[in-house]
PDB file of N, CA and C in Angstrom:
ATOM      1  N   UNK A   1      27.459 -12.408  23.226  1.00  0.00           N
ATOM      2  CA  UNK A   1      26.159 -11.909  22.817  1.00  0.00           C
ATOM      3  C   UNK A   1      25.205 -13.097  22.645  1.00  0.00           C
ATOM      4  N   UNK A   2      23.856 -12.738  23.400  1.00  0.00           N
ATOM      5  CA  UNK A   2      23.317 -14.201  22.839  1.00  0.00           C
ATOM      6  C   UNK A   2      21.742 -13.442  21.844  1.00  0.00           C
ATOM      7  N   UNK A   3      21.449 -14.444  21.287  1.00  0.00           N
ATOM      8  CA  UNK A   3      20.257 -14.007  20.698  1.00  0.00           C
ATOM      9  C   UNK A   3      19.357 -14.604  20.822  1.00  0.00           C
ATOM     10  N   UNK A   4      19.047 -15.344  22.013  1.00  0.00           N
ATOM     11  CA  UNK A   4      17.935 -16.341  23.204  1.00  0.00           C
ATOM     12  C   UNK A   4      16.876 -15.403  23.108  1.00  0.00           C
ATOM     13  N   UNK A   5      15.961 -15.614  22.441  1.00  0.00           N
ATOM     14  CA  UNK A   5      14.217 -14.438  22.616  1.00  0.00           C
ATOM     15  C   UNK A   5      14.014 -13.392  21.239  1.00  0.00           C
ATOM     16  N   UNK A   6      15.080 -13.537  20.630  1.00  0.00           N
ATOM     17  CA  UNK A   6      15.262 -12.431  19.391  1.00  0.00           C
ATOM     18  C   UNK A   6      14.408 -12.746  18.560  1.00  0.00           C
ATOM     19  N   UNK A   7      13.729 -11.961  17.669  1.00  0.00           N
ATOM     20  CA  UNK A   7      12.926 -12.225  16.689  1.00  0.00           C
ATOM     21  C   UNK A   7      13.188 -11.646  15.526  1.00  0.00           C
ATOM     22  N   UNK A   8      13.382 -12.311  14.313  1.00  0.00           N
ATOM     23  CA  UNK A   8      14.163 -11.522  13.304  1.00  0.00           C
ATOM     24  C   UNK A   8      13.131 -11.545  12.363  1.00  0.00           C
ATOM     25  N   UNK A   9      12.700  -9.778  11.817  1.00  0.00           N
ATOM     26  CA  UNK A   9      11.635 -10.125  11.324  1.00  0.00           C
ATOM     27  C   UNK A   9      12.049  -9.611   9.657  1.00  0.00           C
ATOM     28  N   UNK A  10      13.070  -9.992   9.280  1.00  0.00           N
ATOM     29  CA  UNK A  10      13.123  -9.926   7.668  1.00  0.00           C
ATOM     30  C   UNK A  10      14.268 -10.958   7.199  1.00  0.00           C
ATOM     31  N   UNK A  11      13.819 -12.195   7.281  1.00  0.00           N
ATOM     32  CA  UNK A  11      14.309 -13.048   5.887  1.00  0.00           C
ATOM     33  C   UNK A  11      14.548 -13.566   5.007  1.00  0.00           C
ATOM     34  N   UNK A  12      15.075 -13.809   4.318  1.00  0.00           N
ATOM     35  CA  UNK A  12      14.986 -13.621   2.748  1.00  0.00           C
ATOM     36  C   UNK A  12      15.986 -15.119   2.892  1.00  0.00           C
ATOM     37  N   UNK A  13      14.861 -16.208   2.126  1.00  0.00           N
ATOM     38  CA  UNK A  13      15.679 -17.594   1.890  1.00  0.00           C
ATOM     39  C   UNK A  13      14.976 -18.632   0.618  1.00  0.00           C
ATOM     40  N   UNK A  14      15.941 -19.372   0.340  1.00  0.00           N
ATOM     41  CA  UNK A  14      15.403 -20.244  -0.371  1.00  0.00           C
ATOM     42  C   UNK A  14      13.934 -20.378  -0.357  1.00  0.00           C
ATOM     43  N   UNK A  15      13.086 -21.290  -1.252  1.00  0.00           N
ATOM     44  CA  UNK A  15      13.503 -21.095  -3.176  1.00  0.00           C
ATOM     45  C   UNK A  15      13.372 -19.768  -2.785  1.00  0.00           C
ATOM     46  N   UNK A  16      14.070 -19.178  -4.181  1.00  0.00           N
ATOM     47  CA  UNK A  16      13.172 -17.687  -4.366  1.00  0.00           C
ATOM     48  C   UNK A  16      13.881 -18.028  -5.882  1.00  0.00           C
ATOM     49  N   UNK A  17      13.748 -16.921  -6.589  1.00  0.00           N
ATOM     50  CA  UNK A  17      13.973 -16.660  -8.222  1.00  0.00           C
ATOM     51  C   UNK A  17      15.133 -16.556  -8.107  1.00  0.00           C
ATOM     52  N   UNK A  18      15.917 -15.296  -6.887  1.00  0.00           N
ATOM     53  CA  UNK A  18      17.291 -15.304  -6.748  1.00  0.00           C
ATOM     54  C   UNK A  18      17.925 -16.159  -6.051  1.00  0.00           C
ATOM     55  N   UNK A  19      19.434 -16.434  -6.494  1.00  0.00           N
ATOM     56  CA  UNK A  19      20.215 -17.484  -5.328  1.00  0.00           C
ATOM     57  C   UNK A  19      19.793 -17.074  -4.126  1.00  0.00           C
ATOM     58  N   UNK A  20      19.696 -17.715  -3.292  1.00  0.00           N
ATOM     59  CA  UNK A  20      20.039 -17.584  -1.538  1.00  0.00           C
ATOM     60  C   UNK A  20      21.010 -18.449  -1.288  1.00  0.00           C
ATOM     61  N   UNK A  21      21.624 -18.129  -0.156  1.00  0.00           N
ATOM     62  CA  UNK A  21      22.348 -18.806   0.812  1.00  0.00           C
ATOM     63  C   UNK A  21      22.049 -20.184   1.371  1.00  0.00           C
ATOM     64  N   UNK A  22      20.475 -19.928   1.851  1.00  0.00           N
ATOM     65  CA  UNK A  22      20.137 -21.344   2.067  1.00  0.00           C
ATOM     66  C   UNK A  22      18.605 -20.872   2.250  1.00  0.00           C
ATOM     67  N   UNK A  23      18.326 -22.413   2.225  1.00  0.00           N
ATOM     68  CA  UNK A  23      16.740 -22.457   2.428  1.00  0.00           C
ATOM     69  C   UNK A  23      15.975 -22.391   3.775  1.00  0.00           C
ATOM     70  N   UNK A  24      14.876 -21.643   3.194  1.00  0.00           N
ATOM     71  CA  UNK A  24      13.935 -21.445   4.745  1.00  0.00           C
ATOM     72  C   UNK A  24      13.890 -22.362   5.794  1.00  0.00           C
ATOM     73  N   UNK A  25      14.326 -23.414   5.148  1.00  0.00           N
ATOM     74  CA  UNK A  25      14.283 -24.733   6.647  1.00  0.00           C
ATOM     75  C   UNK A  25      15.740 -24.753   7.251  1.00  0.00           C
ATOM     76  N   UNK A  26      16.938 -24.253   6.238  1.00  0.00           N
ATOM     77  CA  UNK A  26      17.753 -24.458   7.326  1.00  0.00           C
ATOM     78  C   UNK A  26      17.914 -22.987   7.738  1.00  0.00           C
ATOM     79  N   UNK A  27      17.460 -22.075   7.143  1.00  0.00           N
ATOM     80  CA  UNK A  27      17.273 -21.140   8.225  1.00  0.00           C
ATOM     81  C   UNK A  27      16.657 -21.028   9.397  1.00  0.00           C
ATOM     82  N   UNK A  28      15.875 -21.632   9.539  1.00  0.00           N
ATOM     83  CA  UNK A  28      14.585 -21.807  10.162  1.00  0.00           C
ATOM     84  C   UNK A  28      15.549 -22.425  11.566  1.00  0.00           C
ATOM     85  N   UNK A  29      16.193 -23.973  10.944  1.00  0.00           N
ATOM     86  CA  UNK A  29      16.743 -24.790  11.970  1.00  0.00           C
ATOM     87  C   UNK A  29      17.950 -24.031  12.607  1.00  0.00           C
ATOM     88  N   UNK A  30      18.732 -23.194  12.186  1.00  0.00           N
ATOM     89  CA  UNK A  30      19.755 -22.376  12.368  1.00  0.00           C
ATOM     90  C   UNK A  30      19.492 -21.402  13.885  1.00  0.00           C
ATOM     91  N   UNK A  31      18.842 -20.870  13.328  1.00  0.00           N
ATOM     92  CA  UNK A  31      17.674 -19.813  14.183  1.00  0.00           C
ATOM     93  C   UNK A  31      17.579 -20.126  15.717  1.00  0.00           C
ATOM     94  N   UNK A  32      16.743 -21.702  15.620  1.00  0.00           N
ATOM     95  CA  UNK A  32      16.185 -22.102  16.256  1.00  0.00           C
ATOM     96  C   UNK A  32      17.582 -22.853  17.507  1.00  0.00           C
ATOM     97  N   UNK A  33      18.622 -23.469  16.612  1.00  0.00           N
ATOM     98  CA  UNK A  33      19.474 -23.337  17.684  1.00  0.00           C
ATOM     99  C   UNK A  33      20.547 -22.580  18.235  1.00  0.00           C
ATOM    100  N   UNK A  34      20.262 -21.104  17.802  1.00  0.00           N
ATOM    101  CA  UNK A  34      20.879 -20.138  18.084  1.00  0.00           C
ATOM    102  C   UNK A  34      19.474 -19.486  19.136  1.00  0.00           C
ATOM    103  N   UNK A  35      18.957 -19.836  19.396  1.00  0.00           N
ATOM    104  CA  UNK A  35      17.732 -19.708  20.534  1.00  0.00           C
ATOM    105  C   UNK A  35      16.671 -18.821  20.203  1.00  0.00           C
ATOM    106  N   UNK A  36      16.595 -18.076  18.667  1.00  0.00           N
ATOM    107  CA  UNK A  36      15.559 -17.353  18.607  1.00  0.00           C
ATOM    108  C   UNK A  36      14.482 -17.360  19.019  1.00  0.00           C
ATOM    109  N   UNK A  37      13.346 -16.728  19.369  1.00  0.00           N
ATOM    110  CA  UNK A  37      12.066 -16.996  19.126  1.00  0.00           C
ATOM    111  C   UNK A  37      11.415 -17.270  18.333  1.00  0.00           C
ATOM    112  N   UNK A  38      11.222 -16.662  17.244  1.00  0.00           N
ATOM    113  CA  UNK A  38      10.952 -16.383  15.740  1.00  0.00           C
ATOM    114  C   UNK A  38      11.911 -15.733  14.949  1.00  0.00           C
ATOM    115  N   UNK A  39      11.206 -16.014  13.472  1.00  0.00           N
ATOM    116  CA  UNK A  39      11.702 -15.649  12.193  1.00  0.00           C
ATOM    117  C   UNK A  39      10.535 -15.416  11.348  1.00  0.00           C
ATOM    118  N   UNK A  40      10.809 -14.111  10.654  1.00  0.00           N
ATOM    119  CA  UNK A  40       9.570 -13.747   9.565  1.00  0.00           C
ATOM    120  C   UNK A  40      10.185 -14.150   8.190  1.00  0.00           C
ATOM    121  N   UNK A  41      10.091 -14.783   7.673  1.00  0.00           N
ATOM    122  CA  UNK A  41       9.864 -15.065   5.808  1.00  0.00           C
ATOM    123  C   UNK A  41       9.108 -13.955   5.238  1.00  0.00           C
ATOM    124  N   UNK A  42      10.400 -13.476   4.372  1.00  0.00           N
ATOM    125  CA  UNK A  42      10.194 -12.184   3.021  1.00  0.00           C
ATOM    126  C   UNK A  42      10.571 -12.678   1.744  1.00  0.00           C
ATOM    127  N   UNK A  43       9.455 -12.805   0.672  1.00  0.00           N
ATOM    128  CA  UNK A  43       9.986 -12.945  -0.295  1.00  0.00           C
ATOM    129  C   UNK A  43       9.049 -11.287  -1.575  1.00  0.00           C
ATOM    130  N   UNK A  44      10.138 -11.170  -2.665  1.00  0.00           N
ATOM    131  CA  UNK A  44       9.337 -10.245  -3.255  1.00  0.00           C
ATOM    132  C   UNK A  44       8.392 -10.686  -4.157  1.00  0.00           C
ATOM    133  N   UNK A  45       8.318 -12.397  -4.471  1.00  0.00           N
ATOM    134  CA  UNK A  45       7.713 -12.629  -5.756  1.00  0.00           C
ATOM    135  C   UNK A  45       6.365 -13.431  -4.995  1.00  0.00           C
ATOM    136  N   UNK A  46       6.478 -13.969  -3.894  1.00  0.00           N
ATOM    137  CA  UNK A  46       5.258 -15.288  -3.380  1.00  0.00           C
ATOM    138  C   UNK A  46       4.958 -14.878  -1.957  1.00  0.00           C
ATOM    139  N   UNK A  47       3.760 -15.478  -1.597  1.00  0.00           N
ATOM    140  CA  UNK A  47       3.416 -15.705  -0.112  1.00  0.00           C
ATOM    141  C   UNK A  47       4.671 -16.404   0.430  1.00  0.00           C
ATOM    142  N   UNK A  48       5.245 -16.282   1.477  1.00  0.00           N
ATOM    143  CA  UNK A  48       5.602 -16.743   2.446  1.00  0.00           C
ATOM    144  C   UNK A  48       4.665 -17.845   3.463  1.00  0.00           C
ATOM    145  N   UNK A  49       3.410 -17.370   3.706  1.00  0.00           N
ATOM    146  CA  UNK A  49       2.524 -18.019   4.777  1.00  0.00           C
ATOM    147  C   UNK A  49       2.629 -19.515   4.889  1.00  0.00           C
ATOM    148  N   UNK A  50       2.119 -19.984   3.784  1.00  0.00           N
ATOM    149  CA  UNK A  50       2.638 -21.763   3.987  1.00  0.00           C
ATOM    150  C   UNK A  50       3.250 -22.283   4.160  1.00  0.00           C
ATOM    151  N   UNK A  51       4.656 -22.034   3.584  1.00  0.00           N
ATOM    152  CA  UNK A  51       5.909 -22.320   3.598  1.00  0.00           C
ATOM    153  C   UNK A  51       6.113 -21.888   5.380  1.00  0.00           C
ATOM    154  N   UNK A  52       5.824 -20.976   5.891  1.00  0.00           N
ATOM    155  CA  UNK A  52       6.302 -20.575   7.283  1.00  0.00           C
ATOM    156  C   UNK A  52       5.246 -21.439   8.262  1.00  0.00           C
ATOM    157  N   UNK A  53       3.814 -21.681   7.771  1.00  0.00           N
ATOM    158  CA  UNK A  53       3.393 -22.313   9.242  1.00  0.00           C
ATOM    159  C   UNK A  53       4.093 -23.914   8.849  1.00  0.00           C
ATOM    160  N   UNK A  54       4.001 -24.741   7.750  1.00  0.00           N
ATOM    161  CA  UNK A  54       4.631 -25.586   7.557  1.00  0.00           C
ATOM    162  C   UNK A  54       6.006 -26.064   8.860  1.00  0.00           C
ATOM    163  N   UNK A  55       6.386 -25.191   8.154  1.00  0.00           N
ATOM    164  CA  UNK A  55       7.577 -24.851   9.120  1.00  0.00           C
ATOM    165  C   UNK A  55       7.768 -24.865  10.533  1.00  0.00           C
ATOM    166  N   UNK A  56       6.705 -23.999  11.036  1.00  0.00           N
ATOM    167  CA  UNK A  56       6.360 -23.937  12.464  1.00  0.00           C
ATOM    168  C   UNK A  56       6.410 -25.003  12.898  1.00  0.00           C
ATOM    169  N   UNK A  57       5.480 -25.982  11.914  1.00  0.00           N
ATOM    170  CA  UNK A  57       4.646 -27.178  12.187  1.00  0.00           C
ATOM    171  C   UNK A  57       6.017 -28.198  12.292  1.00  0.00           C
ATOM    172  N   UNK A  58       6.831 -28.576  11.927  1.00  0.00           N
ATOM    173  CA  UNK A  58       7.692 -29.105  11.647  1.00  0.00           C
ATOM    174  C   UNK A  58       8.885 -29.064  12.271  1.00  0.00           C
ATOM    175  N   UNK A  59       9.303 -27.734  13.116  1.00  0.00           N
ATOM    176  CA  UNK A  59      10.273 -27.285  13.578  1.00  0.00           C
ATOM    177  C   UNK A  59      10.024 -26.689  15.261  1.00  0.00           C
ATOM    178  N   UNK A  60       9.877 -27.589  16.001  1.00  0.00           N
ATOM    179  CA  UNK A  60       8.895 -27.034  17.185  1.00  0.00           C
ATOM    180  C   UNK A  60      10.461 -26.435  18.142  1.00  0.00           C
ATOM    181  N   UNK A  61      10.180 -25.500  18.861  1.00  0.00           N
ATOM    182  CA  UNK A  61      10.936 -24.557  19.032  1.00  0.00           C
ATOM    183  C   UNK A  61      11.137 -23.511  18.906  1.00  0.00           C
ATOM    184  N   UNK A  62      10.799 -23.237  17.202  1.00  0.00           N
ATOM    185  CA  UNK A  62      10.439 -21.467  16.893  1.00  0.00           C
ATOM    186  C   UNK A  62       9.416 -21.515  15.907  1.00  0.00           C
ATOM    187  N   UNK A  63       9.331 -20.086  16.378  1.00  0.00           N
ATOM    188  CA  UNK A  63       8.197 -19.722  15.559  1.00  0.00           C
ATOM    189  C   UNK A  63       7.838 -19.353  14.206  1.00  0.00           C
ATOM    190  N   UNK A  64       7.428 -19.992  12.675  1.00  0.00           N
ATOM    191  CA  UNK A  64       8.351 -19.227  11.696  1.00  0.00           C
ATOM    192  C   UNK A  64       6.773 -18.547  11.063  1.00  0.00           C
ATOM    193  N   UNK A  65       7.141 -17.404  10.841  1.00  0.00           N
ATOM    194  CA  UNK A  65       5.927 -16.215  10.642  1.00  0.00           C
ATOM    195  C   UNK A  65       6.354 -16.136   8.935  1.00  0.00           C
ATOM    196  N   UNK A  66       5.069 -16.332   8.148  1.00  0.00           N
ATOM    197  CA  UNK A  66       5.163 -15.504   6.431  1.00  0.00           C
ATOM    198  C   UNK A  66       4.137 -14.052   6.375  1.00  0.00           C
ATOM    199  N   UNK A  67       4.579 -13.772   5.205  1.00  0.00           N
ATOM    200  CA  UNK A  67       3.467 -13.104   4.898  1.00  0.00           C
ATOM    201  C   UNK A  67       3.465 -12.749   3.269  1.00  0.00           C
ATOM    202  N   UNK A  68       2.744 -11.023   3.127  1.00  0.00           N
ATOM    203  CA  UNK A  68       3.036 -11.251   1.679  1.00  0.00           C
ATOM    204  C   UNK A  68       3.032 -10.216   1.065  1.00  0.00           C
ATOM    205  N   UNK A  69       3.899  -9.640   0.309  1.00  0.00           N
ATOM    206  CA  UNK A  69       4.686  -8.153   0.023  1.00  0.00           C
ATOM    207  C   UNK A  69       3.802  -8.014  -1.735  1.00  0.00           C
ATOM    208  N   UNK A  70       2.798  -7.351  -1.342  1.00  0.00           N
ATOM    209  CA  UNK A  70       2.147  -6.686  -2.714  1.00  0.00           C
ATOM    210  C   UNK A  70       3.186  -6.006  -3.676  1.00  0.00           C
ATOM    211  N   UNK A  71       3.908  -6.563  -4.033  1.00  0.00           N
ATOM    212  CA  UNK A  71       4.479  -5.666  -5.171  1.00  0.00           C
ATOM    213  C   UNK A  71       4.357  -6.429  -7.029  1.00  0.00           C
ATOM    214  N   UNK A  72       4.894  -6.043  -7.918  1.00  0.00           N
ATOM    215  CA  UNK A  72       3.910  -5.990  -9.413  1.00  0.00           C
ATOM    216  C   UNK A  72       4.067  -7.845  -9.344  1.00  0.00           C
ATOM    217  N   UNK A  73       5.059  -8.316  -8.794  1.00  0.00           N
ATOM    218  CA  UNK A  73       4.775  -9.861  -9.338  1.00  0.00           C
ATOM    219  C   UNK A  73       3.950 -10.388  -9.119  1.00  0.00           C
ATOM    220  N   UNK A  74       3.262 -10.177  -7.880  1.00  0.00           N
ATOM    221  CA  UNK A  74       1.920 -11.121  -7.078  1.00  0.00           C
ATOM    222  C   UNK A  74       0.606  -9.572  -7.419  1.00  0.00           C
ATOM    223  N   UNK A  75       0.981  -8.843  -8.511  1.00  0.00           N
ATOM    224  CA  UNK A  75      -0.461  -7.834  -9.265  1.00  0.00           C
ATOM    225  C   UNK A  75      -0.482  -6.632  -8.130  1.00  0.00           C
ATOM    226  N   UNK A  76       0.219  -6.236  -7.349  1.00  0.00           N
ATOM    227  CA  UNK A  76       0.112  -5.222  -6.771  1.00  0.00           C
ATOM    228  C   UNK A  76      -0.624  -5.243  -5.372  1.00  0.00           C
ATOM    229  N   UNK A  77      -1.244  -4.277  -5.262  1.00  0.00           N
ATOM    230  CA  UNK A  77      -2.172  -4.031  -3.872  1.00  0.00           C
ATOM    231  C   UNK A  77      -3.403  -4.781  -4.303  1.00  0.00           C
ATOM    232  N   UNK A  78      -4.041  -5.808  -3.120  1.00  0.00           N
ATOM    233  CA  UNK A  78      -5.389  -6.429  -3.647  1.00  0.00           C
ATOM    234  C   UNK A  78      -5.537  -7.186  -2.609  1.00  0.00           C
ATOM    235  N   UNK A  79      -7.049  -6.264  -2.756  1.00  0.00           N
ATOM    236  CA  UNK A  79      -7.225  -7.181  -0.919  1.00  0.00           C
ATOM    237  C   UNK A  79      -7.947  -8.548  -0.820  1.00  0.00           C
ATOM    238  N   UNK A  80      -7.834  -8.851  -1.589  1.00  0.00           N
ATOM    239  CA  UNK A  80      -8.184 -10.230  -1.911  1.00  0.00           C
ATOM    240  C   UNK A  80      -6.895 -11.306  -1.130  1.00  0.00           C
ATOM    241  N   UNK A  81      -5.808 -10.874  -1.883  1.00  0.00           N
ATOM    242  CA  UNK A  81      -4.820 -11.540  -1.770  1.00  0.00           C
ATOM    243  C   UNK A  81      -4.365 -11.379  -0.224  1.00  0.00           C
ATOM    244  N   UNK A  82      -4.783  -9.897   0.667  1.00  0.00           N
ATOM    245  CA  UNK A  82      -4.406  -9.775   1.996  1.00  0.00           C
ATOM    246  C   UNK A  82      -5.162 -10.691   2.728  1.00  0.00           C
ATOM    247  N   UNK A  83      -6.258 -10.550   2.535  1.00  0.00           N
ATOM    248  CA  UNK A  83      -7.225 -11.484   2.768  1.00  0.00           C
ATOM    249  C   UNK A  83      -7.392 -12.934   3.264  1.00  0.00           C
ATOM    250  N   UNK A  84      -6.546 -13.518   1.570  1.00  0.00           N
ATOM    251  CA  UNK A  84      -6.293 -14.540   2.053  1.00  0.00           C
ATOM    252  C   UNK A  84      -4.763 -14.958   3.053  1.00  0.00           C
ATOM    253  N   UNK A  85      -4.170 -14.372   2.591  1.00  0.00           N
ATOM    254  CA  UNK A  85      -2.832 -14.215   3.866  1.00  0.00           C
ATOM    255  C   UNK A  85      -3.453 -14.360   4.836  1.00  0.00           C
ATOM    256  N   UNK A  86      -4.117 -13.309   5.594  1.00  0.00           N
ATOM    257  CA  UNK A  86      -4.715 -13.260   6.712  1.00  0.00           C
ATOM    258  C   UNK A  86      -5.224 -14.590   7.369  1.00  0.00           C
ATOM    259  N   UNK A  87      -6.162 -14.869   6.319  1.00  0.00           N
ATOM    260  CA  UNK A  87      -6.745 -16.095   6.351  1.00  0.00           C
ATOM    261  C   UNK A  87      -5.963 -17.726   6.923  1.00  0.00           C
ATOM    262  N   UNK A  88      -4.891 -17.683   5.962  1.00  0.00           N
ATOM    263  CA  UNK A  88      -3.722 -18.571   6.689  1.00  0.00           C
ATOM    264  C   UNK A  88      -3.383 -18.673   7.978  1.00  0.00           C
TER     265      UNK A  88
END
């Protein structure tokens, strides 16, 4: 099975509040030589976005996508906050 072009669009990695396995960079690097295309960064408490173009930036090969899950830690729905995601 190969996973050459795959894009995995829910991961959940280092820091976060809870343990992980490992961190977004060696996920990131993992990924990348298992031939993905991309990887999306999910976390429930923070943006993802920086941490992922960072990444991009740093890790040429794949693509690493954030974003940012409105739920009560980051105050709910607010489009302010989509906004600025977007913005990133």
């Amino acid at each position: 099975m190969t996973l050459k072009g795959v894009i995995d669009t829910h991961v959940h990695a280092g820091p976060d509040v809870r343990p992980r396995k490992a961190t977004a960079y060696e996920l990131a690097r993992a990924a990348r030589a298992a031939g993905l295309r991309a990887i999306v960064l999910k976390n429930h408490h923070c943006s993802t976005v920086p941490l992922a173009a960072a990444l991009s930036e740093a890790l040429p090969g794949i693509r690493v996508l954030g974003g940012l899950a409105l739920n009560h830690a980051v105050g709910g729905f607010n489009l302010e906050a989509v906004d600025a995601a977007l913005g990133l």
